[in-house]
Protein backbone atom coordinates (compact mmCIF):
# COMPACT_ATOMS: atom_id res chain seq x y z
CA UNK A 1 0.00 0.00 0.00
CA UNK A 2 1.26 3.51 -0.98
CA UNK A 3 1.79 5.82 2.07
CA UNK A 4 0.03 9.17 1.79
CA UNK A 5 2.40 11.99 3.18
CA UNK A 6 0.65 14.66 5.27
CA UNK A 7 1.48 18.60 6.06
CA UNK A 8 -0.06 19.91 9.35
CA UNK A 9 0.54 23.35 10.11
CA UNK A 10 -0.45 24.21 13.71
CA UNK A 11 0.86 24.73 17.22
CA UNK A 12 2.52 23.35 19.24
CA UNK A 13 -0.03 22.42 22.32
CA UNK A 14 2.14 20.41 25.12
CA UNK A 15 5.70 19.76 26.49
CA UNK A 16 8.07 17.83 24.38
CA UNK A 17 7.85 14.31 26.18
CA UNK A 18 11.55 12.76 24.99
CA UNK A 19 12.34 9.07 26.09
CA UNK A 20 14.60 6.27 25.44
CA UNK A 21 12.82 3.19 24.04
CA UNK A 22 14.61 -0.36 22.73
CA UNK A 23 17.79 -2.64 23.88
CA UNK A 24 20.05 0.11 22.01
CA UNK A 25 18.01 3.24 23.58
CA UNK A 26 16.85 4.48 20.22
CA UNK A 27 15.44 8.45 21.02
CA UNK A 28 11.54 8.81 20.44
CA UNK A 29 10.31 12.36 21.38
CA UNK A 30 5.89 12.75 21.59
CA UNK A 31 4.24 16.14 21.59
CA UNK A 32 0.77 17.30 20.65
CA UNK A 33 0.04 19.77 17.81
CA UNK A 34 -3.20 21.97 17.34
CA UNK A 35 -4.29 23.16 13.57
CA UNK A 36 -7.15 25.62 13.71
CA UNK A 37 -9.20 26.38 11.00
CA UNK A 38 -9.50 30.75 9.54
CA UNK A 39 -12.40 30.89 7.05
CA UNK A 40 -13.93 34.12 6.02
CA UNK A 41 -17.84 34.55 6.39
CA UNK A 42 -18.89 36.31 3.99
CA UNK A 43 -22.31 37.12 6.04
CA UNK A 44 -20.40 38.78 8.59
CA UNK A 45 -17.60 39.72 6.52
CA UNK A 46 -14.82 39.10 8.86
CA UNK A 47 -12.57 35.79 10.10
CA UNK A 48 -14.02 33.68 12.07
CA UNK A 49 -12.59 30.41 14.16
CA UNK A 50 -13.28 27.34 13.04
CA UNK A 51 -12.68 23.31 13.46
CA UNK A 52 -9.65 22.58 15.57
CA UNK A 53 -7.98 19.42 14.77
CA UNK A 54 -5.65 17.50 17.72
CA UNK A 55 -2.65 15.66 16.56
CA UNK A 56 -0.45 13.56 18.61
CA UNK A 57 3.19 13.43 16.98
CA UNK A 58 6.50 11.21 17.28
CA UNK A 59 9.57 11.87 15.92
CA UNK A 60 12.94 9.57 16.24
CA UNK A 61 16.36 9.71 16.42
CA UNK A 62 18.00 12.59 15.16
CA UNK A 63 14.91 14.17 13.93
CA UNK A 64 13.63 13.55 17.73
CA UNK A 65 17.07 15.32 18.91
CA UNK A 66 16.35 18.55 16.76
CA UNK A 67 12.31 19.12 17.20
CA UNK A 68 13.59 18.78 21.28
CA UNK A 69 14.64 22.56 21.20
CA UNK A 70 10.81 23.60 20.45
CA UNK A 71 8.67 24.67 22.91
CA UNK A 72 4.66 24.70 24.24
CA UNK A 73 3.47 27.43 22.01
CA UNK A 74 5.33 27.08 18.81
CA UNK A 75 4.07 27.46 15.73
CA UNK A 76 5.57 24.86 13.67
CA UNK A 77 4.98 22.80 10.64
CA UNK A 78 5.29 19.15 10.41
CA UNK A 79 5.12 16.50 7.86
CA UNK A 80 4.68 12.66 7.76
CA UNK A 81 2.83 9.80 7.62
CA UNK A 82 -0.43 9.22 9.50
CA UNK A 83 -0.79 5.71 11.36
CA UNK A 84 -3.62 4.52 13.39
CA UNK A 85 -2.74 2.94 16.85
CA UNK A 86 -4.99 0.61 18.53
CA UNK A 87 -5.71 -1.22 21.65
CA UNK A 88 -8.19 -2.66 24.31
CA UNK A 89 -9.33 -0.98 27.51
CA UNK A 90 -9.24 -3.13 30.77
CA UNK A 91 -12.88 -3.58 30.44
CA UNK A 92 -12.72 -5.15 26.80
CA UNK A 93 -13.32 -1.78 24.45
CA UNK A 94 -11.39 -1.40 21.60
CA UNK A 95 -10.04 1.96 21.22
CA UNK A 96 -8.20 3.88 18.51
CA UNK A 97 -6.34 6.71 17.68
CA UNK A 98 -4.60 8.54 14.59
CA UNK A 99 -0.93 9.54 15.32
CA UNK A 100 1.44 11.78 13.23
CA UNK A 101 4.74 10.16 12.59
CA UNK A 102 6.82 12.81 11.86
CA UNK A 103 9.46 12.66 8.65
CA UNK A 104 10.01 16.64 9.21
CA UNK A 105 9.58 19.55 11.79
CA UNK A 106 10.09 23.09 11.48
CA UNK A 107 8.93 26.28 12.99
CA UNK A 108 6.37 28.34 10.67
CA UNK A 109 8.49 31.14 9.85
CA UNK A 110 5.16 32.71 8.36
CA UNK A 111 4.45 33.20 12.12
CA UNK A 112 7.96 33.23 13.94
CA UNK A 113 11.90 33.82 13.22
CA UNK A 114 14.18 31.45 14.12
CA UNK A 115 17.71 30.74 14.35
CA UNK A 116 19.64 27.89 12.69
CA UNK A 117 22.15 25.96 13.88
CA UNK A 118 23.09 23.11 11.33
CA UNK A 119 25.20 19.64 12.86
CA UNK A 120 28.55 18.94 11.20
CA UNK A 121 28.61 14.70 10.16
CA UNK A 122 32.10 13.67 11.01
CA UNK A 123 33.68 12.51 8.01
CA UNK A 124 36.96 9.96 8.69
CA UNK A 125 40.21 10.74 6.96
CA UNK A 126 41.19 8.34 3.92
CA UNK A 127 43.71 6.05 5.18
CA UNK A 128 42.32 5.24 8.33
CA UNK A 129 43.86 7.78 10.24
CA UNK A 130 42.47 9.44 13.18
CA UNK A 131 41.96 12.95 11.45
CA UNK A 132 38.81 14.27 10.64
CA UNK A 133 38.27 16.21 6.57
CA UNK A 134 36.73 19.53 6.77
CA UNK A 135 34.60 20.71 3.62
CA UNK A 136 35.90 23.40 1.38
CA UNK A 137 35.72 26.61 3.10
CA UNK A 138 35.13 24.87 6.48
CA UNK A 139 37.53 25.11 9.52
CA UNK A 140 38.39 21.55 10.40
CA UNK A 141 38.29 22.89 14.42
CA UNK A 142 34.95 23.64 13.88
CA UNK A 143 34.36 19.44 13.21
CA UNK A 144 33.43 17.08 15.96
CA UNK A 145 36.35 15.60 17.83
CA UNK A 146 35.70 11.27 17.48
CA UNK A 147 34.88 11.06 21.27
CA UNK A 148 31.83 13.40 21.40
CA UNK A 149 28.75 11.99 21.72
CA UNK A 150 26.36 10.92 18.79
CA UNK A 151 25.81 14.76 16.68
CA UNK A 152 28.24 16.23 19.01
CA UNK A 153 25.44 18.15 21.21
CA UNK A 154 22.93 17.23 24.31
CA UNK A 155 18.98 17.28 23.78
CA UNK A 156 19.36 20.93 26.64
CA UNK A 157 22.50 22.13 24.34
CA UNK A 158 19.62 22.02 21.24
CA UNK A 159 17.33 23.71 23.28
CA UNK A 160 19.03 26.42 24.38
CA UNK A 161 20.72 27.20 20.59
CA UNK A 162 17.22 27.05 18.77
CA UNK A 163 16.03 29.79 21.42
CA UNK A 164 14.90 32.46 20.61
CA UNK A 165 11.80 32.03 18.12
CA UNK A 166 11.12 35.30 18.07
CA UNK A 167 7.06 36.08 17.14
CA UNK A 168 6.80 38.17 14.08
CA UNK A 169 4.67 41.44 14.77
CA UNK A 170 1.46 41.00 13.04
């Protein structure tokens, strides 16, 4: 079956909920997005408010490390793949629900700013030495050194260099 991919722009409505899941502690990060619906009445002639839609959302692994530095309140757009979940209750109901697994996340820079910060891949030297090959135009001190942790950078060191979003002025 061909998977349909899926573009929710929204907010984001809760905490970022990271955790470690598998025997090699792959990173899975959850958080809830809200999409609400601007149409234009034409009785009234203004915008009015309309459906909301609720999304939960999962990213993993690196894409899990990078979404970490957003925050409650973000507007953000993110794209993926729509699965449906289900399960039984204790009492014997069969429950369901859609989930958003991300391929993508960004902030909606029609309604914020934001600030890049782009990870370095390590690249070994040719000949199996311990050096590390910078890019043209790249400083090779600027590279990760071989004993950093995976992507160089902590899940708090994200969050701190994606801050600020900065709310356009409307």
């Amino acid at each position: 079956m061909r998977e349909t991919p899926v573009t929710v722009v929204g907010t984001l409505v809760s905490d970022m909920r990271p955790r470690r899941v598998g025997p090699d502690g792959t990173l899975v990060l959850n958080f809830r997005v809200a999409c609400n619906e601007r149409r234009f009445d034409k009785a009234s002639e203004s915008w009015v408010d309309g459906e909301s839609l609720y999304l939960s959302v999962s990213c993993w692994r690196r894409l899990a490390e990078n979404a970490a530095s957003l925050v409650k309140g973000d507007p953000v757009i993110v794209r993926g793949k729509l699965r449906t979940r289900e399960w039984s209750t204790e009492q014997g109901e069969r429950r369901s629900v859609v989930e958003l697994e991300a391929t993508a996340v960004g902030p909606d820079l029609a309604r914020c700013a934001a600030t890049l910060r782009k990870q370095r891949r390590e690249e070994p030297a040719r000949g199996g030495g311990e050096d590390v090959l910078a890019s043209p135009g790249e400083d090779p001190s600027d590279l990760l050194e071989s004993a950093d942790p995976p992507y160089g950078v902590s899940l708090s060191e994200l969050a701190e260099a994606a801050r600020p979003l900065v709310p356009v002025p409307g």
